[in-house]
PDB file of N, CA and C in Angstrom:
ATOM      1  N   UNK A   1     -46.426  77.797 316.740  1.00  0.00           N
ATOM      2  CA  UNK A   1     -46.311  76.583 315.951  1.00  0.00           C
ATOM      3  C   UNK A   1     -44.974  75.932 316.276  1.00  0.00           C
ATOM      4  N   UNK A   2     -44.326  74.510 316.225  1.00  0.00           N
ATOM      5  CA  UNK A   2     -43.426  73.994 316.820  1.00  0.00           C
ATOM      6  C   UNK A   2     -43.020  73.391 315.785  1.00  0.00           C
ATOM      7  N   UNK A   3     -41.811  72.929 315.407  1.00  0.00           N
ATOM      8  CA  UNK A   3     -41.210  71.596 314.749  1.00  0.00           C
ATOM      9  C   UNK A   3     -41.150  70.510 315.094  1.00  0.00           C
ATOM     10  N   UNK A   4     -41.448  69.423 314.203  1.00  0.00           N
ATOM     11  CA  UNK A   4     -41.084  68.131 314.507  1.00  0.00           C
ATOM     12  C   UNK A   4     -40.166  67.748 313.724  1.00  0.00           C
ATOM     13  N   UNK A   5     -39.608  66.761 314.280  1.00  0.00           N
ATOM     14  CA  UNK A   5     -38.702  65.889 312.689  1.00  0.00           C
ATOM     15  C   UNK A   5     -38.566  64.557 313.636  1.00  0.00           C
ATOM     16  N   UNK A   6     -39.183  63.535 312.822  1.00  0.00           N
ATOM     17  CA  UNK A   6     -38.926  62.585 312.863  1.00  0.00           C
ATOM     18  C   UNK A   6     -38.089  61.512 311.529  1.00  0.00           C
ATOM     19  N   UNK A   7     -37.008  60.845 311.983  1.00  0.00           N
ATOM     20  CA  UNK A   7     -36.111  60.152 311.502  1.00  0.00           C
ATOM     21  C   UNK A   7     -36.629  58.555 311.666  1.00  0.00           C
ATOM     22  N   UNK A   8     -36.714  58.224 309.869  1.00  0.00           N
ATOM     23  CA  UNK A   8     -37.041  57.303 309.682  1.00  0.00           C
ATOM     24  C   UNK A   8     -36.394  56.171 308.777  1.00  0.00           C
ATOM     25  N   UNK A   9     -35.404  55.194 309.288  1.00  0.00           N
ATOM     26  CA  UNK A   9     -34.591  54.204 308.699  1.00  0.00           C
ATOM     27  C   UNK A   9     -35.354  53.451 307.611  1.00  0.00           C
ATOM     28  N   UNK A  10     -34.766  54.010 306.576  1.00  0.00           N
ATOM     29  CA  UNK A  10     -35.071  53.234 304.954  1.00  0.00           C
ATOM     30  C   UNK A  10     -34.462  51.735 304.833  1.00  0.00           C
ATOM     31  N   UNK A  11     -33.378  51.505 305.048  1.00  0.00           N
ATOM     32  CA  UNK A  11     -32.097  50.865 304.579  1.00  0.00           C
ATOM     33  C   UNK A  11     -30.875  51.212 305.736  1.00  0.00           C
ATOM     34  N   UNK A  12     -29.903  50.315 305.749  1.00  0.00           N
ATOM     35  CA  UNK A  12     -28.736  50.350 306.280  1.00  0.00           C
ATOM     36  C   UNK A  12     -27.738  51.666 305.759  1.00  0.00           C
ATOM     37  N   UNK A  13     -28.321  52.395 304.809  1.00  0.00           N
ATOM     38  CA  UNK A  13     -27.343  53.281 304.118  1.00  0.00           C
ATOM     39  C   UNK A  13     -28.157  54.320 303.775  1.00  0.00           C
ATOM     40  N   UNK A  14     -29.849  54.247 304.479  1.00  0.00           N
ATOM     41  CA  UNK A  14     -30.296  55.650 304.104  1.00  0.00           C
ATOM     42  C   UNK A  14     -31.335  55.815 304.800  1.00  0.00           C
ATOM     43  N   UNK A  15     -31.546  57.194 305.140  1.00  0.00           N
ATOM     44  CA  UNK A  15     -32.087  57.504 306.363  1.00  0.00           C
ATOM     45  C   UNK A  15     -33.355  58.763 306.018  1.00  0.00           C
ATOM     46  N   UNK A  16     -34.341  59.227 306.504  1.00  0.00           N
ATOM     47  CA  UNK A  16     -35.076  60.608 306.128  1.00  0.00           C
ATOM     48  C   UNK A  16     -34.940  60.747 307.325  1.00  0.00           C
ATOM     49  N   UNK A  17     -35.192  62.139 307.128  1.00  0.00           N
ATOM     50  CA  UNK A  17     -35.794  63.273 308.583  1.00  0.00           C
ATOM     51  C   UNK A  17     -37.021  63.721 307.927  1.00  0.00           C
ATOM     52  N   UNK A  18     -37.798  63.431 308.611  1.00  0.00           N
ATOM     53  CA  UNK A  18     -39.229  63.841 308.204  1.00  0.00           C
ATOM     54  C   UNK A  18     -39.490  65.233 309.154  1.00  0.00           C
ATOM     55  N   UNK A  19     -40.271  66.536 308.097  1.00  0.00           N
ATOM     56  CA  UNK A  19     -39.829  67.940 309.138  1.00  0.00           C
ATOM     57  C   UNK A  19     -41.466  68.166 308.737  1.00  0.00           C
ATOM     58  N   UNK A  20     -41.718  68.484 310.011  1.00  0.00           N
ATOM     59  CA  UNK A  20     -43.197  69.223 310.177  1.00  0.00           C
ATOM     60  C   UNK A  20     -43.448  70.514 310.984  1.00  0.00           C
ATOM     61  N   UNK A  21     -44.344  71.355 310.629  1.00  0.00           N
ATOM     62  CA  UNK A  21     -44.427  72.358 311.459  1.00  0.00           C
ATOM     63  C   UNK A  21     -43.618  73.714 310.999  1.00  0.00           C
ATOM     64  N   UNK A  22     -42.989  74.544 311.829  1.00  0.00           N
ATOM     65  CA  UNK A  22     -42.271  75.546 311.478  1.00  0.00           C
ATOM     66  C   UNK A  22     -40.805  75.454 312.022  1.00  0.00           C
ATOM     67  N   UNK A  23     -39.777  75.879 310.477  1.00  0.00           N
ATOM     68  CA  UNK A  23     -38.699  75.445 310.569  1.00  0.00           C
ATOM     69  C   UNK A  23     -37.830  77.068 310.944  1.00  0.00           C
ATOM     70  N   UNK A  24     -37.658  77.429 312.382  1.00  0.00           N
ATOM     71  CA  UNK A  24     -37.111  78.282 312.215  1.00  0.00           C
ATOM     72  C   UNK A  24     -36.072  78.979 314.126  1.00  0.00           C
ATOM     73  N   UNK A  25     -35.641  79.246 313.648  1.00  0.00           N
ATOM     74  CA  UNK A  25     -34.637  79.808 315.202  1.00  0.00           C
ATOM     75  C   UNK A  25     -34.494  78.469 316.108  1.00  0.00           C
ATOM     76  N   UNK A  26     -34.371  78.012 316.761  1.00  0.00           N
ATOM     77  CA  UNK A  26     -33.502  76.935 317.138  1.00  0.00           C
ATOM     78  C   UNK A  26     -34.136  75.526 317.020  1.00  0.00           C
ATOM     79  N   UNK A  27     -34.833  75.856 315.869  1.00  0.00           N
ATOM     80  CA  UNK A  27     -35.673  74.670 315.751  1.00  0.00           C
ATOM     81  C   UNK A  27     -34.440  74.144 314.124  1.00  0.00           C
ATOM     82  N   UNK A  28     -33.962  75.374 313.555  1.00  0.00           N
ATOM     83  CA  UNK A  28     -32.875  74.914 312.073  1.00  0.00           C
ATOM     84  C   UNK A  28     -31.677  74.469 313.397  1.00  0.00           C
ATOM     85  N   UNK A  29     -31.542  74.951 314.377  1.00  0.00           N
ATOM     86  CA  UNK A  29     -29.973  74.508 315.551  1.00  0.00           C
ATOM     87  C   UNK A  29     -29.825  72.977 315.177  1.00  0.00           C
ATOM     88  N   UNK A  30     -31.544  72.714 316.007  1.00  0.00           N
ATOM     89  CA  UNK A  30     -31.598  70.928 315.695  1.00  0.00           C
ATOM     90  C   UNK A  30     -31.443  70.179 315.261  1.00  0.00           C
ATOM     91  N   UNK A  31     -32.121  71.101 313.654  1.00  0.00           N
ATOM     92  CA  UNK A  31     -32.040  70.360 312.633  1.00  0.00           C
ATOM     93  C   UNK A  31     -30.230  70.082 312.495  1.00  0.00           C
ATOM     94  N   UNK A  32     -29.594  71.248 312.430  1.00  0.00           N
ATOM     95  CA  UNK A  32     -28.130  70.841 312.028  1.00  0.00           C
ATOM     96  C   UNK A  32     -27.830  69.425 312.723  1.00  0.00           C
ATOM     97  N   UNK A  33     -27.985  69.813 314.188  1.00  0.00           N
ATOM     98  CA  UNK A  33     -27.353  68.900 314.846  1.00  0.00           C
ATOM     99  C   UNK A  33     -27.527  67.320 314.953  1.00  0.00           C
ATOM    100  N   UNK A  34     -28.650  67.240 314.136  1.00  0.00           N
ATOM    101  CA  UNK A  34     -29.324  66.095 313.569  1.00  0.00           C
ATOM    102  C   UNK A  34     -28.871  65.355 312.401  1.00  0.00           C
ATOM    103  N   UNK A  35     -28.587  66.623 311.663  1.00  0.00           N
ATOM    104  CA  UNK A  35     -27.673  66.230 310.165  1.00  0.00           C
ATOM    105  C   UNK A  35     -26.422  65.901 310.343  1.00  0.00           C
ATOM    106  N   UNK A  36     -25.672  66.659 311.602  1.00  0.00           N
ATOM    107  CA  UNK A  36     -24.376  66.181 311.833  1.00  0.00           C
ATOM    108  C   UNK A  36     -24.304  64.874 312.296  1.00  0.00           C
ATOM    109  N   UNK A  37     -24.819  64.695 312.706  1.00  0.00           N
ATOM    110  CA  UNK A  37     -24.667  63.275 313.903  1.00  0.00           C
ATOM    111  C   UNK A  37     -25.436  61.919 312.666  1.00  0.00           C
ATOM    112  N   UNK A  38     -25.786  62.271 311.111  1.00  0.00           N
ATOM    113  CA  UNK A  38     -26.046  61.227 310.706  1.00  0.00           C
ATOM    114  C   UNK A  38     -25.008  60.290 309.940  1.00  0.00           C
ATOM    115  N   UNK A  39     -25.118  59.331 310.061  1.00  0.00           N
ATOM    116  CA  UNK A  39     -23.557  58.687 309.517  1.00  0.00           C
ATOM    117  C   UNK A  39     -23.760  57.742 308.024  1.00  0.00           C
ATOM    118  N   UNK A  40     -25.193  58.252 307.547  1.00  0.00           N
ATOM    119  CA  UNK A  40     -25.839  57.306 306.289  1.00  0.00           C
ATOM    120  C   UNK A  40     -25.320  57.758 304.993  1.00  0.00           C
ATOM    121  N   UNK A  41     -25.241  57.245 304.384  1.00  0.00           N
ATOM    122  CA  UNK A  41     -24.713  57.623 302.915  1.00  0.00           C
ATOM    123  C   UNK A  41     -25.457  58.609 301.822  1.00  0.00           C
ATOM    124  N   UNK A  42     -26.940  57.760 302.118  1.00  0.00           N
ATOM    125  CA  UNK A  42     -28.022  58.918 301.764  1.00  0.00           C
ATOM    126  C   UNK A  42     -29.022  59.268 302.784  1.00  0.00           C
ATOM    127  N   UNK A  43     -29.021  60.632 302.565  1.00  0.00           N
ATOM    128  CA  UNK A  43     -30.109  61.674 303.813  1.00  0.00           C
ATOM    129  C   UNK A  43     -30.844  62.277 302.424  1.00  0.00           C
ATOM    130  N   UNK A  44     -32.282  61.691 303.312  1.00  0.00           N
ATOM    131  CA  UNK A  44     -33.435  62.883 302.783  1.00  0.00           C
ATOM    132  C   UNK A  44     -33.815  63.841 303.495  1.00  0.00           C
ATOM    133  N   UNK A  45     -33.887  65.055 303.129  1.00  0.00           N
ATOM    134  CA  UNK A  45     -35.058  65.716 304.326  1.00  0.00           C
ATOM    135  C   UNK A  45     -36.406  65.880 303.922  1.00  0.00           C
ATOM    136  N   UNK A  46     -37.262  65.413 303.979  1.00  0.00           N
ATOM    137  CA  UNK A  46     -38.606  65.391 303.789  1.00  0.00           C
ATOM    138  C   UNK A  46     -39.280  66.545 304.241  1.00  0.00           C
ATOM    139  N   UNK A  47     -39.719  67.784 303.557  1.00  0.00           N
ATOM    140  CA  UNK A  47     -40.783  68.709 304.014  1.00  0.00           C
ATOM    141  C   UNK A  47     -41.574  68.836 303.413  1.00  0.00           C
ATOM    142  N   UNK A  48     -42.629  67.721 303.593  1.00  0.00           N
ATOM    143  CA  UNK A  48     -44.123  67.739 302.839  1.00  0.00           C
ATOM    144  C   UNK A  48     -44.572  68.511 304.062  1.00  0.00           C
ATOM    145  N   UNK A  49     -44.886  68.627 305.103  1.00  0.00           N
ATOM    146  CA  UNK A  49     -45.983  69.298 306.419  1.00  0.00           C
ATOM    147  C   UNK A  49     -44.574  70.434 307.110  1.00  0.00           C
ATOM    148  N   UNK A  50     -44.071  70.881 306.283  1.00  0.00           N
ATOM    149  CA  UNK A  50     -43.203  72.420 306.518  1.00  0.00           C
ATOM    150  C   UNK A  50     -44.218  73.383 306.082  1.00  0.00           C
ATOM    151  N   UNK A  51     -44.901  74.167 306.942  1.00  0.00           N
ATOM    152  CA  UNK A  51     -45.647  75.347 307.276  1.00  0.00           C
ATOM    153  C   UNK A  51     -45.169  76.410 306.981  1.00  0.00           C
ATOM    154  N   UNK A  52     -43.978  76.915 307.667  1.00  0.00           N
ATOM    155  CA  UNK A  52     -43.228  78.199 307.553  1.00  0.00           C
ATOM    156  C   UNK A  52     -41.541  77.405 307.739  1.00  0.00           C
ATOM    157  N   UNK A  53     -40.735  78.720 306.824  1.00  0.00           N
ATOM    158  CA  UNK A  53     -38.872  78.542 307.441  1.00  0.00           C
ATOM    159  C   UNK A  53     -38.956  80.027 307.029  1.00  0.00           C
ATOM    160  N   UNK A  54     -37.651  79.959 307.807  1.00  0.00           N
ATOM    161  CA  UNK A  54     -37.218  81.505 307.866  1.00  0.00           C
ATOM    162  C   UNK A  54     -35.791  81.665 306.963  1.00  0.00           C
ATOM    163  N   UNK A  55     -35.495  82.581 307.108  1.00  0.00           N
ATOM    164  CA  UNK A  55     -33.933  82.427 306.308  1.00  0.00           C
ATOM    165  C   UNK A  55     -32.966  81.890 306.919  1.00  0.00           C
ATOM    166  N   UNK A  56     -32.724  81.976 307.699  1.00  0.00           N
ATOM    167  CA  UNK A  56     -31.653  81.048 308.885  1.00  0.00           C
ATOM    168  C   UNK A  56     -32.495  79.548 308.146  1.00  0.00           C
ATOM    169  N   UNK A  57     -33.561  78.934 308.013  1.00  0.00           N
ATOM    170  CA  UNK A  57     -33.273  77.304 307.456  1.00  0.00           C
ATOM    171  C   UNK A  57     -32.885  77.711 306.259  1.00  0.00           C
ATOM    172  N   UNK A  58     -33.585  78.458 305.117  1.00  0.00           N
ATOM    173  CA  UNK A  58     -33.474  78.200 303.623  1.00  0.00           C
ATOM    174  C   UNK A  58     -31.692  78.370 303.673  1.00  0.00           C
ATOM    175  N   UNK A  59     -30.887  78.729 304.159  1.00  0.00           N
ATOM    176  CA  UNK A  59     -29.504  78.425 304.120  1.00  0.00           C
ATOM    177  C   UNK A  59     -29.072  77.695 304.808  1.00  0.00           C
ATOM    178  N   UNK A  60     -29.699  77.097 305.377  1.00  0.00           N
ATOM    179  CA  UNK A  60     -29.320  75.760 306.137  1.00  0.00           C
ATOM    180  C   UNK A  60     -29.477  74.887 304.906  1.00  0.00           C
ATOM    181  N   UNK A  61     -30.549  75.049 304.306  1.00  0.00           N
ATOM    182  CA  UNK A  61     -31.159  73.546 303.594  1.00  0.00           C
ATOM    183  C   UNK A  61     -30.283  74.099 302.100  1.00  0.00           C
ATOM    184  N   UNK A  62     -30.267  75.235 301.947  1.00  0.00           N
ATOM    185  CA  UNK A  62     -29.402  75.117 300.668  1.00  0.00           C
ATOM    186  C   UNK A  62     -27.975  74.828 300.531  1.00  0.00           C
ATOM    187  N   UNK A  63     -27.671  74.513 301.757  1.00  0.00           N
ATOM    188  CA  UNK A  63     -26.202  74.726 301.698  1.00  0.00           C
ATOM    189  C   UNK A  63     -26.063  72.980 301.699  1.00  0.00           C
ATOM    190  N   UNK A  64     -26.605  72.198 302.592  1.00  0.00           N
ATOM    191  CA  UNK A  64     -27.098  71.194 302.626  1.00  0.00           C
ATOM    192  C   UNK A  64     -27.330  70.028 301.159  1.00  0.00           C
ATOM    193  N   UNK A  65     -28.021  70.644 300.641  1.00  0.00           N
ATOM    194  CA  UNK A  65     -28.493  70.683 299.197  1.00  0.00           C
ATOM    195  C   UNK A  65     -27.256  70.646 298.125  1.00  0.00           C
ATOM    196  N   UNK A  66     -26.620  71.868 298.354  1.00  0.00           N
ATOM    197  CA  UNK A  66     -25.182  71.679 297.405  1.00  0.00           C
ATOM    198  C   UNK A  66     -24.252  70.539 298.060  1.00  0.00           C
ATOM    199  N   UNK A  67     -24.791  70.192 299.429  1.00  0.00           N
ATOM    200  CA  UNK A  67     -23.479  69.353 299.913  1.00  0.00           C
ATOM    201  C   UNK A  67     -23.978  67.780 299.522  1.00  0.00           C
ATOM    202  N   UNK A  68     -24.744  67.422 298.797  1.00  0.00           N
ATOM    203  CA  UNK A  68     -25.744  66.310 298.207  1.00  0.00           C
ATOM    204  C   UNK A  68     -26.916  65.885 299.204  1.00  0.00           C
ATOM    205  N   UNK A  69     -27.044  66.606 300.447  1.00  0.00           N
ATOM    206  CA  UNK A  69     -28.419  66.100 301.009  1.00  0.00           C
ATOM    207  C   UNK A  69     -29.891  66.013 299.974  1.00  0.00           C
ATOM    208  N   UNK A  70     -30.386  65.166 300.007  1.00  0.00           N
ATOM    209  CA  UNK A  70     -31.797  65.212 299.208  1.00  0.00           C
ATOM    210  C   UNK A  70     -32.945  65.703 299.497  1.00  0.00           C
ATOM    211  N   UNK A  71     -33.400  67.041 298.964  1.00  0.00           N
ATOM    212  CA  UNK A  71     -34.566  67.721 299.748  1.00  0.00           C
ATOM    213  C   UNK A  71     -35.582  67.164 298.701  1.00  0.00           C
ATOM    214  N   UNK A  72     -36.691  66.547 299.662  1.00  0.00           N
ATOM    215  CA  UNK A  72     -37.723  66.423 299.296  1.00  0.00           C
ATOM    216  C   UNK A  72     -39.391  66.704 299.557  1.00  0.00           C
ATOM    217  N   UNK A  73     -40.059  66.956 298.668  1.00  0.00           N
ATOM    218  CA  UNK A  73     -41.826  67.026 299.151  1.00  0.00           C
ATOM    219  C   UNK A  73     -41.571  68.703 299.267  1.00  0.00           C
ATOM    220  N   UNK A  74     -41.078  68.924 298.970  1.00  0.00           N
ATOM    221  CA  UNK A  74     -40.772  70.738 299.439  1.00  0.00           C
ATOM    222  C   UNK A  74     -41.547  71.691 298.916  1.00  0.00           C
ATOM    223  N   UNK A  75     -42.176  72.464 299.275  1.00  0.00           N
ATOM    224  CA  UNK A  75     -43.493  73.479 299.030  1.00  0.00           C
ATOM    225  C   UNK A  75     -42.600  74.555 298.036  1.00  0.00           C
ATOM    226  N   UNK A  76     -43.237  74.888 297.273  1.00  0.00           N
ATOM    227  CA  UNK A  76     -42.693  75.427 296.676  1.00  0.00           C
ATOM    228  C   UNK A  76     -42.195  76.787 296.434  1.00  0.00           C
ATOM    229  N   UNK A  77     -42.741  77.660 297.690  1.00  0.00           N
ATOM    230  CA  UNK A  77     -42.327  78.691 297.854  1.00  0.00           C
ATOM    231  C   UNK A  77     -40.910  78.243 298.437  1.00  0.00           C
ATOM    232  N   UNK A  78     -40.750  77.683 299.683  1.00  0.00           N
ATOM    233  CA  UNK A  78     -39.330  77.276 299.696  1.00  0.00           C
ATOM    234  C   UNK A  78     -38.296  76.702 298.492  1.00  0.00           C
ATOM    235  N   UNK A  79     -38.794  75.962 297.894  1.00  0.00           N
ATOM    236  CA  UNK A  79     -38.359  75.360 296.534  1.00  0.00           C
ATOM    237  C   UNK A  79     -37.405  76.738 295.713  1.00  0.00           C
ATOM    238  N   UNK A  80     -38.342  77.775 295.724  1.00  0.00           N
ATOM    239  CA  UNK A  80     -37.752  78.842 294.541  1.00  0.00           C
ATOM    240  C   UNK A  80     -36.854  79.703 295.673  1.00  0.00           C
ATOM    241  N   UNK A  81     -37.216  79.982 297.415  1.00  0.00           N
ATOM    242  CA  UNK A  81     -36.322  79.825 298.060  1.00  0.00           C
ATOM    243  C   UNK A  81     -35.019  79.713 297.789  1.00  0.00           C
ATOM    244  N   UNK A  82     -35.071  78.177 298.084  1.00  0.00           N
ATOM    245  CA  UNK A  82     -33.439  77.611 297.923  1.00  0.00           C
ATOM    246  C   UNK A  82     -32.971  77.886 296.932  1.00  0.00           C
ATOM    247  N   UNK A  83     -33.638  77.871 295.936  1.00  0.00           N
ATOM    248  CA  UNK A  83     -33.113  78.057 294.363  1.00  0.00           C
ATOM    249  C   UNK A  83     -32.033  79.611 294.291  1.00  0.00           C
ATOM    250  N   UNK A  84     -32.769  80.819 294.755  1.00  0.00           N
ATOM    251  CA  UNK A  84     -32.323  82.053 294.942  1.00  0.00           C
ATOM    252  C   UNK A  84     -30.822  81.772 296.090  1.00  0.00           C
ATOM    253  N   UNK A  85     -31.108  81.481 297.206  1.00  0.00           N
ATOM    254  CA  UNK A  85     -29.914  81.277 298.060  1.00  0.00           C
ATOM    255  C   UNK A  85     -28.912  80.122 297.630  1.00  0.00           C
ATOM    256  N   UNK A  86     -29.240  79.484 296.888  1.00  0.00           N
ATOM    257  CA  UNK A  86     -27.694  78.524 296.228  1.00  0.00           C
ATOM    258  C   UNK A  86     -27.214  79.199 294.991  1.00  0.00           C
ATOM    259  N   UNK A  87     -27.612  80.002 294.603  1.00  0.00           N
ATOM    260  CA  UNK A  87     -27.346  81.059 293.270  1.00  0.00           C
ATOM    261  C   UNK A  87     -26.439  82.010 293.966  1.00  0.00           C
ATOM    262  N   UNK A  88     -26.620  82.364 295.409  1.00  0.00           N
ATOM    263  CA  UNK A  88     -26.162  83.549 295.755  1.00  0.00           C
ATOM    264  C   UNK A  88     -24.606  82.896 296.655  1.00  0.00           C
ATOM    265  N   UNK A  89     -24.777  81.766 296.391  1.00  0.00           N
ATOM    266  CA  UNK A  89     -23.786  81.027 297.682  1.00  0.00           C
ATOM    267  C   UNK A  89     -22.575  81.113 296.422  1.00  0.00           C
TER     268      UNK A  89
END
């Protein structure tokens, strides 16, 4: 199974990454390097069609999460996920 993420301009000041597929081993690399390089005020990450993540993303995305990124559409096994790994951060 592969990742996608496609990035989709809302506004001049806000941006999604839309994530599909499976989020995991150098497919979360990307993702960082995607998040780094965004210069918008507000970031969503959209994972309505996230299949599988591994622990290498759920601390990607939670850490993310405390840093005000906006996770959204998120399945909810990841959901209680993140919840456990920003408790532990």
């Amino acid at each position: 199974m592969t990742c996608k993420i496609h990035r989709q301009v809302i506004d001049k000041h806000s941006v999604d990454l839309l994530i599909s597929g499976r989020l995991s081993g150098n497919h979360v690399n990307t993702l960082r390097t995607l998040v780094e390089q965004e210069e918008s005020s507000a970031l969503t990450l959209d994972l309505s069609n996230v299949r599988l993540v591994d622990g290498e993303a759920v601390k990607l995305l939670a850490t993310y999460e405390s840093g005000g990124v906006k996770i959204s559409n998120c399945p909810l096994y990841v959901r209680e996920w993140i919840k456990r790994e920003r408790e532990a951060i």
